[in-house]
Protein backbone atom coordinates (compact mmCIF):
# COMPACT_ATOMS: atom_id res chain seq x y z
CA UNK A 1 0.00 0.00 0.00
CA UNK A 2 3.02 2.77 0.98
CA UNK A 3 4.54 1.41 -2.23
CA UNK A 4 1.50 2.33 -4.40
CA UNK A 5 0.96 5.71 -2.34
CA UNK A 6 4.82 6.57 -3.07
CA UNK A 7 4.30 5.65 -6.94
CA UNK A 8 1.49 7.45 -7.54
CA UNK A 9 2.11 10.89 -5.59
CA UNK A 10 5.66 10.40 -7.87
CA UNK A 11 3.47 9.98 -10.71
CA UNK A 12 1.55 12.81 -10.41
CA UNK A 13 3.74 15.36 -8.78
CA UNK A 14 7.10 14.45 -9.67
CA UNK A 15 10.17 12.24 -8.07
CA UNK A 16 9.23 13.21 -3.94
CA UNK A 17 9.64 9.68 -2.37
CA UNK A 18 12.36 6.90 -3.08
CA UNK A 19 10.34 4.11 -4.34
CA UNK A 20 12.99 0.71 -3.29
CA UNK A 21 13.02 -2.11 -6.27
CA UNK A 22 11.53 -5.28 -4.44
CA UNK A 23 13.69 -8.10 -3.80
CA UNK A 24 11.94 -11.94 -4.59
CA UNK A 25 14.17 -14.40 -4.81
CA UNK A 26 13.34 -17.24 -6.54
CA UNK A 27 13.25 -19.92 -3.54
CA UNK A 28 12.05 -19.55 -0.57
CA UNK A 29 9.89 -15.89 -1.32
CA UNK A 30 6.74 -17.71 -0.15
CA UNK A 31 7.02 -20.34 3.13
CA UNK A 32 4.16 -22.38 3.97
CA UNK A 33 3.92 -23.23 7.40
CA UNK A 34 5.29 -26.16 9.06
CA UNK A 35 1.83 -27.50 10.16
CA UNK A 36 -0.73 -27.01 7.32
CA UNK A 37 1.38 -26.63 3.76
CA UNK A 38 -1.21 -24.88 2.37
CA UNK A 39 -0.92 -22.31 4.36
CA UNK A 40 0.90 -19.22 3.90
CA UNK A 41 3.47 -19.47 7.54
CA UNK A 42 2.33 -16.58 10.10
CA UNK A 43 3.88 -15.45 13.45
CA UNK A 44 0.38 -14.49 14.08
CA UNK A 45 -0.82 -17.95 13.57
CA UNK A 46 -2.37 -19.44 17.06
CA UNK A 47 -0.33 -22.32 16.32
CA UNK A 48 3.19 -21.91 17.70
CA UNK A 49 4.36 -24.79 15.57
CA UNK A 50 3.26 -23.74 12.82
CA UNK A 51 6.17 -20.82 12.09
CA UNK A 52 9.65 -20.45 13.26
CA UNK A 53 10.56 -17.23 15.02
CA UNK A 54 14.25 -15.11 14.37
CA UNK A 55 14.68 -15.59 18.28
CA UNK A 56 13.45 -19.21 18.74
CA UNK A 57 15.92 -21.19 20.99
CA UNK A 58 17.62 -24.11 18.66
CA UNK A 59 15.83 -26.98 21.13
CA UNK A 60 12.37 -24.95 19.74
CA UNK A 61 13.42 -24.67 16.03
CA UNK A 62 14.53 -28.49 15.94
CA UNK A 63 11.05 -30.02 17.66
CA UNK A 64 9.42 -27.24 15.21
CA UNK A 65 10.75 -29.12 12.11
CA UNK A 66 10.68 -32.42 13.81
CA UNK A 67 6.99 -32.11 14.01
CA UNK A 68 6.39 -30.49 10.67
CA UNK A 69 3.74 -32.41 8.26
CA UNK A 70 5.11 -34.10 5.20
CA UNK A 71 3.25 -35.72 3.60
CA UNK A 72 1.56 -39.57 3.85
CA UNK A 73 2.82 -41.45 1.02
CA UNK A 74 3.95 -44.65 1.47
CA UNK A 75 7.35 -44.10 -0.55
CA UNK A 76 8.66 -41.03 2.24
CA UNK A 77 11.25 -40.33 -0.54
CA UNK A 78 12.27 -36.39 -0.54
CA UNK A 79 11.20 -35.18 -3.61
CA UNK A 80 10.02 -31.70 -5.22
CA UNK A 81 6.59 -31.85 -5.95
CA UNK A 82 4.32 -28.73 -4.50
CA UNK A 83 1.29 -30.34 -5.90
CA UNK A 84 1.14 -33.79 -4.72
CA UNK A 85 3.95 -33.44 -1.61
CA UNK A 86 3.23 -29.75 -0.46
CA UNK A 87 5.05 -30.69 2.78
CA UNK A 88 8.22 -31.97 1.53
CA UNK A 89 7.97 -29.32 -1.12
CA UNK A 90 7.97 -26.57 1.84
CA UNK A 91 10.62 -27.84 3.61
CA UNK A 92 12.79 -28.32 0.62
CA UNK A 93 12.18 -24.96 -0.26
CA UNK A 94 13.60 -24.17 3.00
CA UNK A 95 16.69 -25.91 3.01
CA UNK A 96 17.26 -24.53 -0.34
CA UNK A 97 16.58 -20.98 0.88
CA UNK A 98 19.04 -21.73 3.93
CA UNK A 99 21.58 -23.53 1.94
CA UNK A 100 21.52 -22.36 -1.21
CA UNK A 101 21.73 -25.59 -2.85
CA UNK A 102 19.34 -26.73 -5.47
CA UNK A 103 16.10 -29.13 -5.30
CA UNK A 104 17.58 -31.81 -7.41
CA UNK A 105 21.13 -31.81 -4.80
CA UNK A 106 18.77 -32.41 -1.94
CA UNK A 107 17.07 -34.95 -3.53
CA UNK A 108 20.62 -36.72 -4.15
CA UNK A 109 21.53 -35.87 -0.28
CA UNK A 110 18.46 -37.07 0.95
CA UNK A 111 17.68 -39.96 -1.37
CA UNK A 112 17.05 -43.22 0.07
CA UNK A 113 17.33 -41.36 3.70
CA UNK A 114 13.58 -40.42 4.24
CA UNK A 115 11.77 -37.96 6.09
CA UNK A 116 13.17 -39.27 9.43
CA UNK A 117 16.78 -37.96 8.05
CA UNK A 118 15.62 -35.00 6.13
CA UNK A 119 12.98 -32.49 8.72
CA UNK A 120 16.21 -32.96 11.66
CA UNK A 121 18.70 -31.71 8.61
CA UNK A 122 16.08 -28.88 7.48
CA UNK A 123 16.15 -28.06 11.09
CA UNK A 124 19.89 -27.97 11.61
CA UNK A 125 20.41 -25.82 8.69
CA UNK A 126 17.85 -23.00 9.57
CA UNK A 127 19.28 -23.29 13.39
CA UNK A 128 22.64 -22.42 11.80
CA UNK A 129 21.32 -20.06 9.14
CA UNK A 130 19.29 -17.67 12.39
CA UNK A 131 22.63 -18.21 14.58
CA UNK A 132 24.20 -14.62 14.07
CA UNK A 133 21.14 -13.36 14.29
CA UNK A 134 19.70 -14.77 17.67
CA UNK A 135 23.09 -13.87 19.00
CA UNK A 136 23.66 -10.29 17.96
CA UNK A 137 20.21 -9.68 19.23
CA UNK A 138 21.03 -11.25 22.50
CA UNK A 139 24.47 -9.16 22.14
CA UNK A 140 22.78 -5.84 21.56
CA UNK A 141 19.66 -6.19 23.85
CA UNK A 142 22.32 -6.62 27.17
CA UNK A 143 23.62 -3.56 26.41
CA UNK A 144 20.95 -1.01 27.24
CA UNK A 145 23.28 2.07 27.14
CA UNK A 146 24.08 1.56 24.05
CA UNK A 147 20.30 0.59 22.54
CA UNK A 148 19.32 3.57 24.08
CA UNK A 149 22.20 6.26 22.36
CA UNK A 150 20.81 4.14 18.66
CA UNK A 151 17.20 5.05 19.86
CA UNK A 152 17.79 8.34 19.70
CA UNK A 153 20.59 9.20 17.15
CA UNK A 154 17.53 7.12 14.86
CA UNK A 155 15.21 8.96 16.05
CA UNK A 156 16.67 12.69 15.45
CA UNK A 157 18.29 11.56 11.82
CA UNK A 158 14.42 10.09 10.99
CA UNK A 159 12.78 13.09 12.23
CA UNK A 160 15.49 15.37 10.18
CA UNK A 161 14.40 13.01 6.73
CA UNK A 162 10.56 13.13 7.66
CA UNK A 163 10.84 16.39 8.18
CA UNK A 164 13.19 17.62 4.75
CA UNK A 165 10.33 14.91 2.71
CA UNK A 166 7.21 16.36 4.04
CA UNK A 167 8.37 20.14 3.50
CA UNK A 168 8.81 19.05 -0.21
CA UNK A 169 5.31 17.11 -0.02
CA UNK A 170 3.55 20.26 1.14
CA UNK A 171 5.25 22.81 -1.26
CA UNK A 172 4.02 20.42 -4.32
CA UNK A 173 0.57 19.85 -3.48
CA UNK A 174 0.16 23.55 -2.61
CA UNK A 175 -0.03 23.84 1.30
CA UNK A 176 2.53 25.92 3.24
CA UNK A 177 5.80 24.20 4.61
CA UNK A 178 5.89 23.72 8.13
């Protein structure tokens, strides 16, 4: 919605607001959660196993993908097939995303192996792959001093941009600055 807002006030009144070029990467844009694959996955879904937070413990993430549904054929081979194996599709897609390494190399890894082998790996990797993350938060959020100086050097640089943006937004739709 801000996207269209930004494009069209452009549109109509000339370059005002910096309009970013969307990033989709190919795998892993859209994750389905880890308890209903045909689902889109949702922190805000009621079902905490469902979706995998940035600050989940590893223990969490692991049972998380342990849990995850595949899908009920009787062959449990890990293969890419959104239609038929939405489950082992998502959690491919996953891996991939995490990994970077292509469906067709994690059906070689995992071929033969089964689920059993495959959700603890897809686990694993995203445990690793949120690592920096969960730990730089933990890093920064002990450190309330400094939090506190980024709070409001933010702050004063936003206000300064807000400020220097609307000015222009006012003079070109005809109001007075402020």
């Amino acid at each position: 919605l801000t996207r269209n807002i930004a494009e069209r006030f452009n549109g109509i009144y000339g370059q005002t607001f910096k309009v970013p070029d969307p990033y989709i990467p190919k795998v892993g844009a859209k994750i389905m959660s880890l308890q209903d694959p045909t689902r889109k996955m949702s922190k805000s879904d009621e079902n905490v196993n469902s979706y995998v937070a940035l600050l989940d413990k590893p223990d969490d993430i692991m049972r998380k993908f342990k849990r995850a549904i595949t899908d009920s054929d009787t062959e449990r081979c890990v293969h890419f097939d959104p239609e038929h194996k939405p489950g082992v599709a998502n959690l491919m897609n996953i891996y991939s995303a995490v990994t970077g390494k292509t469906f067709e190399e994690i059906e070689a890894e995992f071929d033969g192996l089964g689920y059993g082998k495959f959700k603890p790996a897809v686990g694993e990797a995203v445990v690793e792959c949120l690592r920096p993350i969960r730990e730089e938060t933990e890093r920064l959020l002990a450190d309330k001093t400094y939090l506190e100086s980024v709070y409001r050097a933010g702050a004063e640089k936003a206000a300064y941009v807000a400020n220097r943006t609307l000015n222009k937004v006012y003079k070109k739709v005809g109001f007075l600055p402020r």
